[in-house]
N, C-alpha and C. Protein backbone atom coordinates (compact mmCIF):
# COMPACT_ATOMS: atom_id res chain seq x y z
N UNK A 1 4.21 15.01 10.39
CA UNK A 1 2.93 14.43 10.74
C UNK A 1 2.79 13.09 10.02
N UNK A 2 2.18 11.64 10.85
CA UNK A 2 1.96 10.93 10.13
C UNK A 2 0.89 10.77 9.02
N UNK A 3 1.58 10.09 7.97
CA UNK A 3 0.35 9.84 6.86
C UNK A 3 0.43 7.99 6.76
N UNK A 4 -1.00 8.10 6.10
CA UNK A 4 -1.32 6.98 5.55
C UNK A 4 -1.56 6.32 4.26
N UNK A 5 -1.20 5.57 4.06
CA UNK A 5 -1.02 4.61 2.67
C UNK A 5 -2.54 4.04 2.75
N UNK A 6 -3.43 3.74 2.01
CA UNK A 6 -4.38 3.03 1.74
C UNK A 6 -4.62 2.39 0.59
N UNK A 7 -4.47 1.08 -0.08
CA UNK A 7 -4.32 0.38 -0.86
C UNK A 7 -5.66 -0.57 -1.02
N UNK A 8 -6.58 -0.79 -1.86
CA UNK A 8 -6.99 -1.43 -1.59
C UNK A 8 -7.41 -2.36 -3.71
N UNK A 9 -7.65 -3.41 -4.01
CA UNK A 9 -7.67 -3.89 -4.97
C UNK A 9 -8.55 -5.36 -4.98
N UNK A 10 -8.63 -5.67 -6.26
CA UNK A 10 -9.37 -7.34 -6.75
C UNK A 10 -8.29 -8.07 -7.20
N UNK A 11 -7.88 -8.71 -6.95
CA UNK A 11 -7.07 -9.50 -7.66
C UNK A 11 -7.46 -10.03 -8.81
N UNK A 12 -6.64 -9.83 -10.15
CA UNK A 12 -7.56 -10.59 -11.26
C UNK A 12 -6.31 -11.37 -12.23
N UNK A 13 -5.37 -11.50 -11.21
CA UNK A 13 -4.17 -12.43 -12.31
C UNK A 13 -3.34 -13.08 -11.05
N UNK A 14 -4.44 -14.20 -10.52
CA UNK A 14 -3.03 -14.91 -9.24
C UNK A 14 -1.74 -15.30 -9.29
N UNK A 15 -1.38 -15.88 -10.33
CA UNK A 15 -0.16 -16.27 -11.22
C UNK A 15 0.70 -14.70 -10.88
N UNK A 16 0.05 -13.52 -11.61
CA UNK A 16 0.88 -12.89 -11.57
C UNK A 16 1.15 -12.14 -10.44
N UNK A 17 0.31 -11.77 -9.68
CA UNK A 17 -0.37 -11.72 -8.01
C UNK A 17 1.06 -12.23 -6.98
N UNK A 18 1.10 -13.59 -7.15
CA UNK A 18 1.92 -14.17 -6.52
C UNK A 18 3.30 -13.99 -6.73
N UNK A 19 4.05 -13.43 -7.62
CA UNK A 19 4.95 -13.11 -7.76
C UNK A 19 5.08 -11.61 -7.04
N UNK A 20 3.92 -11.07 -6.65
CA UNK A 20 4.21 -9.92 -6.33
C UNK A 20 4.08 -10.17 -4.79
N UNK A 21 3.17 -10.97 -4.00
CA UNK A 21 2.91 -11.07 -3.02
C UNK A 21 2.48 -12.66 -2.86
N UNK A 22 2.88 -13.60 -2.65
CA UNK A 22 4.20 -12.91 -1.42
C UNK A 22 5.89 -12.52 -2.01
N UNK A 23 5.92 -13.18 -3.22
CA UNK A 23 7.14 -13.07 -4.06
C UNK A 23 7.82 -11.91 -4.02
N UNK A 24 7.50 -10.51 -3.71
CA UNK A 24 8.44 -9.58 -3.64
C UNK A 24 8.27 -9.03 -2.32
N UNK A 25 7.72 -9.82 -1.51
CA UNK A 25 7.59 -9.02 0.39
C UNK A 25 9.01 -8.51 0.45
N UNK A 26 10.03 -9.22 0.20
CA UNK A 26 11.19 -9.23 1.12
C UNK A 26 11.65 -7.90 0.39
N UNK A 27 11.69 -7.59 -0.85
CA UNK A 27 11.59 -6.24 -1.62
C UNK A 27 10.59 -4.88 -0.83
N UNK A 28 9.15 -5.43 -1.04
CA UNK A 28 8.47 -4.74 -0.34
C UNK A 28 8.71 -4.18 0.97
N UNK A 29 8.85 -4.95 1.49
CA UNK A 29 9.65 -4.70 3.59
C UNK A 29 11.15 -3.74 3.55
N UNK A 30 11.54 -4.04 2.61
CA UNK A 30 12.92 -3.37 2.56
C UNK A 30 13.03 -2.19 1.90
N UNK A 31 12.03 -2.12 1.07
CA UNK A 31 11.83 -0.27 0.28
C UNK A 31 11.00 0.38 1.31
N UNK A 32 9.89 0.03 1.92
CA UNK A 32 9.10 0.24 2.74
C UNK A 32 10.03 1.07 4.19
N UNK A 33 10.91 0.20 4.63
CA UNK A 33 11.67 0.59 6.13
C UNK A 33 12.66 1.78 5.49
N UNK A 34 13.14 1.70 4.10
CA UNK A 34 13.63 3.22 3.64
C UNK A 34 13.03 4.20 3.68
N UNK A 35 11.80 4.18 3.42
CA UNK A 35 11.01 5.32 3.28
C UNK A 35 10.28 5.87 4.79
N UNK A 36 10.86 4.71 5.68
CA UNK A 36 9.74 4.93 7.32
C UNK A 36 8.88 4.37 7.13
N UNK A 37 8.46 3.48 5.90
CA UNK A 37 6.73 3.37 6.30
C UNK A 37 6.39 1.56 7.03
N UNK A 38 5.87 1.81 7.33
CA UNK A 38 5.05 0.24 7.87
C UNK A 38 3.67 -0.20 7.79
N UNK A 39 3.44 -1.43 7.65
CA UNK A 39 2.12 -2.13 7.09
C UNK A 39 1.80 -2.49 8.49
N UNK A 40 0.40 -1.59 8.38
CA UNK A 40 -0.62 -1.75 9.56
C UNK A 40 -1.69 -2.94 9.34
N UNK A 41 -2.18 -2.92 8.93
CA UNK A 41 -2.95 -3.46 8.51
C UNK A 41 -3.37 -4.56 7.08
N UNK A 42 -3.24 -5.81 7.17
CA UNK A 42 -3.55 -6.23 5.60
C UNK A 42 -4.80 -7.01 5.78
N UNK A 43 -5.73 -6.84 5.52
CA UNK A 43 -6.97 -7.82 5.09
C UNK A 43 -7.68 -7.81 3.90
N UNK A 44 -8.57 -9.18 3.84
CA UNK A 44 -8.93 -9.72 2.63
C UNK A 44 -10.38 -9.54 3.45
N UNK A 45 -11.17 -9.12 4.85
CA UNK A 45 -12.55 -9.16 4.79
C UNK A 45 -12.70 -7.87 5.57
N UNK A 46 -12.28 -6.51 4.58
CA UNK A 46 -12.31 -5.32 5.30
C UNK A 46 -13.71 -5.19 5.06
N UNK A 47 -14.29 -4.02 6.20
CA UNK A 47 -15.84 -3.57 5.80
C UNK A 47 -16.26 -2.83 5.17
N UNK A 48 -16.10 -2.76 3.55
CA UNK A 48 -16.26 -1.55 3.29
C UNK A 48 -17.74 -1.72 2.86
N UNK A 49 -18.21 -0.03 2.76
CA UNK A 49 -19.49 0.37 2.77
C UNK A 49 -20.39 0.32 1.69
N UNK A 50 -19.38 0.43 0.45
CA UNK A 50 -19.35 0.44 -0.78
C UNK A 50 -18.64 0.10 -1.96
N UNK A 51 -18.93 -0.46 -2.76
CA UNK A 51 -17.63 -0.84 -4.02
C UNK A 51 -16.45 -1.96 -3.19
N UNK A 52 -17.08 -2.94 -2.49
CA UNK A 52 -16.56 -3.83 -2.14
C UNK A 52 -15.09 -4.20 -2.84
N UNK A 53 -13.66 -4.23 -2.40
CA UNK A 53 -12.69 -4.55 -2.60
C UNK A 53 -12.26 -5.50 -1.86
N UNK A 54 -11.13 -7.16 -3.09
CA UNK A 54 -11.35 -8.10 -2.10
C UNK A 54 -10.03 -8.48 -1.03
N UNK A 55 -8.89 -6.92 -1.36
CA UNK A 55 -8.08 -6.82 -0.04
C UNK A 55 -7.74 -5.34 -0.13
N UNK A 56 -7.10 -5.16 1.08
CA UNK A 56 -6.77 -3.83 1.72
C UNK A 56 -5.76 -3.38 2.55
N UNK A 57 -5.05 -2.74 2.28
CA UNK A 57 -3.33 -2.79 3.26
C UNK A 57 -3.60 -1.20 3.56
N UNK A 58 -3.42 -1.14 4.86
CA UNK A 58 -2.96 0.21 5.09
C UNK A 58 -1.47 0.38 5.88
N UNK A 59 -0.83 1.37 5.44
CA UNK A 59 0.75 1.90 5.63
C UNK A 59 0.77 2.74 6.41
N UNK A 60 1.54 3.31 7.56
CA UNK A 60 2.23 4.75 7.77
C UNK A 60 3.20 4.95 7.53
N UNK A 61 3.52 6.02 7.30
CA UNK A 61 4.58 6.76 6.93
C UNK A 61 4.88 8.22 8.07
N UNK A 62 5.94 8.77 7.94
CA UNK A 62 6.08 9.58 8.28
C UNK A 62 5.74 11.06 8.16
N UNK A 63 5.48 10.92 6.71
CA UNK A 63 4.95 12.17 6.02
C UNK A 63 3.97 11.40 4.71
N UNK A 64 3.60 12.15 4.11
CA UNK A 64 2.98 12.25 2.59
C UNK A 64 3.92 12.00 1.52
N UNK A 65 4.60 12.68 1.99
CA UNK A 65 6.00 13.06 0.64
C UNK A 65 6.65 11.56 0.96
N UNK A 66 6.58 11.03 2.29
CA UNK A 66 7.13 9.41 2.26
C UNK A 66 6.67 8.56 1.68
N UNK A 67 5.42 8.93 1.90
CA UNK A 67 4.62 8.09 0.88
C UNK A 67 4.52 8.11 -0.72
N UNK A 68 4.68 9.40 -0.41
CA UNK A 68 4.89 9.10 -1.95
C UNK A 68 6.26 8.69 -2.80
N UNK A 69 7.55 9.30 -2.01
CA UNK A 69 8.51 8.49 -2.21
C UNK A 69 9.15 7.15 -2.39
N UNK A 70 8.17 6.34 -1.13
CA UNK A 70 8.37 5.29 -2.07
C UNK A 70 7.28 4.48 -3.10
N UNK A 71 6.56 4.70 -2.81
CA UNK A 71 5.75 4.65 -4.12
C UNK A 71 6.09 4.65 -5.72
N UNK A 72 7.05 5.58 -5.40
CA UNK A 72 8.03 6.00 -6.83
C UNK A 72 9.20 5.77 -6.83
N UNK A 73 9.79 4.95 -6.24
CA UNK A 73 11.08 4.69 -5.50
C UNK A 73 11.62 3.67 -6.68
N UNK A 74 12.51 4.29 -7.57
CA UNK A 74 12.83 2.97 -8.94
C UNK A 74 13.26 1.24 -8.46
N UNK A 75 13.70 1.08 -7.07
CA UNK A 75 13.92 0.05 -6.12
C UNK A 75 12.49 -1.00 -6.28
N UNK A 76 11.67 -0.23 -6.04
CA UNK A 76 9.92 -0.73 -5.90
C UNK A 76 9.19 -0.76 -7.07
N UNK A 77 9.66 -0.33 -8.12
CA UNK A 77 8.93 -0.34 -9.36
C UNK A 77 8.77 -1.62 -10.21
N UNK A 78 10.02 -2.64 -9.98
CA UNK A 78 9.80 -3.97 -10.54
C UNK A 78 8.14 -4.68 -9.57
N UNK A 79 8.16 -4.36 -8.04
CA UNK A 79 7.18 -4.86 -7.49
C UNK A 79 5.92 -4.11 -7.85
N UNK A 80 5.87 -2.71 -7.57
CA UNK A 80 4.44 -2.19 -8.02
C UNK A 80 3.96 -2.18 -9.62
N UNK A 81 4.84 -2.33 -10.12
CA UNK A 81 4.22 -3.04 -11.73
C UNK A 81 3.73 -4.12 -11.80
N UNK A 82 4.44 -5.36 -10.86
CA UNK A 82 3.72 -6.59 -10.51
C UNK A 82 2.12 -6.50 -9.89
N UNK A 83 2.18 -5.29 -8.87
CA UNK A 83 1.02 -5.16 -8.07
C UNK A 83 -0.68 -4.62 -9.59
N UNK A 84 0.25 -3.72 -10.32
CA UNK A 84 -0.52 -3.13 -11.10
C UNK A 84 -1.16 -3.77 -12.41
N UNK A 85 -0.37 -4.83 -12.40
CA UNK A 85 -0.75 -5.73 -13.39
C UNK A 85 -1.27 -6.85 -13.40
N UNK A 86 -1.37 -7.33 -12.24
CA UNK A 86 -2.25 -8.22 -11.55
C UNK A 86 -4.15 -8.16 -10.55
N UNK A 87 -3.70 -6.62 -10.70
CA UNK A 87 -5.35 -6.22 -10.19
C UNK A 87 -5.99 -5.36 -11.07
N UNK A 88 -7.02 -5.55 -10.77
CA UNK A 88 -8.11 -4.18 -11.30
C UNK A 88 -8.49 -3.70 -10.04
N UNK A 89 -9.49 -2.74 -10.20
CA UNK A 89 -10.60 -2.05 -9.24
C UNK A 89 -9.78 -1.68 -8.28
N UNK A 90 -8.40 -0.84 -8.10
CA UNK A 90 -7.54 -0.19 -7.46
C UNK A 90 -7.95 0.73 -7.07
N UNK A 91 -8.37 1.24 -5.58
CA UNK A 91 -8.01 2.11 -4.88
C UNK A 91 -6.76 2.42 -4.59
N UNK A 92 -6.34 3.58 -4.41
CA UNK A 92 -5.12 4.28 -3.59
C UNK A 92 -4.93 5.89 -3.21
N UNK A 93 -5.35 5.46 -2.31
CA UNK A 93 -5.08 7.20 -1.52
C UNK A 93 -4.11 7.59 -0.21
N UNK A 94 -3.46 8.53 -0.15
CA UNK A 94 -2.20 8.91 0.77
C UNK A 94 -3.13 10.17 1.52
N UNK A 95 -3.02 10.03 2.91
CA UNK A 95 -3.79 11.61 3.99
C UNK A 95 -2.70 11.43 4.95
N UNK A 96 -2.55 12.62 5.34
CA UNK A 96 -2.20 12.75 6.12
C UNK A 96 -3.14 12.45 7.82
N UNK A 97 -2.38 12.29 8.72
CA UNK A 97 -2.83 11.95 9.80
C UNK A 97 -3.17 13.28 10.68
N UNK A 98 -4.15 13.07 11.48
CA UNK A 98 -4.71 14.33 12.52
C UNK A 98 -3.98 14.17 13.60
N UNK A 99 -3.65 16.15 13.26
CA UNK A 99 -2.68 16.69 14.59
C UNK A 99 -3.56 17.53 15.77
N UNK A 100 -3.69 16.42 17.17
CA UNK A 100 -4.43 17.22 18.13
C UNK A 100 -4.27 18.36 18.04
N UNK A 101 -5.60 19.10 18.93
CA UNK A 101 -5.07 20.51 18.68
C UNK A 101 -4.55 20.54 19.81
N UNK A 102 -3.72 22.11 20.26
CA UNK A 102 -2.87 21.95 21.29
C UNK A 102 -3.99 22.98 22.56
N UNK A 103 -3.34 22.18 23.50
CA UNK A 103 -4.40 22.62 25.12
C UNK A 103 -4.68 21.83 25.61
């Protein structure tokens, strides 16, 4: 079943920001297509309802466990340390996707 990646953050170190994005895309894109997953979505004027964040990427994956694989993937860890050290006010949550029912 598909799942989803939801990322969302403030940027509070551009300097270091930029080394991560766009500076490690080509990293990012390439741990990403190991794991199945793909970037649906990236914006900087999502609507949220509450606790305003000032971007937002959402992923699929194939499963949960993909997601979380690469997430933890030692390949991706030079980049998501970049990601983690450059923002505050981090959201991140992994769901799985809804399976019609059958009929």
């Amino acid at each position: 079943m598909a799942a989803y990646f939801i990322v969302a953050y403030d940027v509070s170190d551009p300097e270091t920001f930029a080394r991560y994005n766009p500076g490690s895309m080509h990293l990012i894109l390439r741990t990403l297509d190991k794991h199945g997953g793909t970037i649906l979505s990236v914006g900087q004027d999502a609507a949220w309802l509450a606790d305003q964040r000032e971007r937002t990427i959402v992923m699929e994956f194939p499963s949960v466990a993909a997601a979380r694989a690469w997430e933890d993937d030692p390949e991706f860890l030079p980049a998501r340390r970049l990601r983690e050290a450059s923002t505050t006010n981090r959201f991140e949550v992994m769901v799985e996707g809804l399976s019609p029912p059958n009929g």
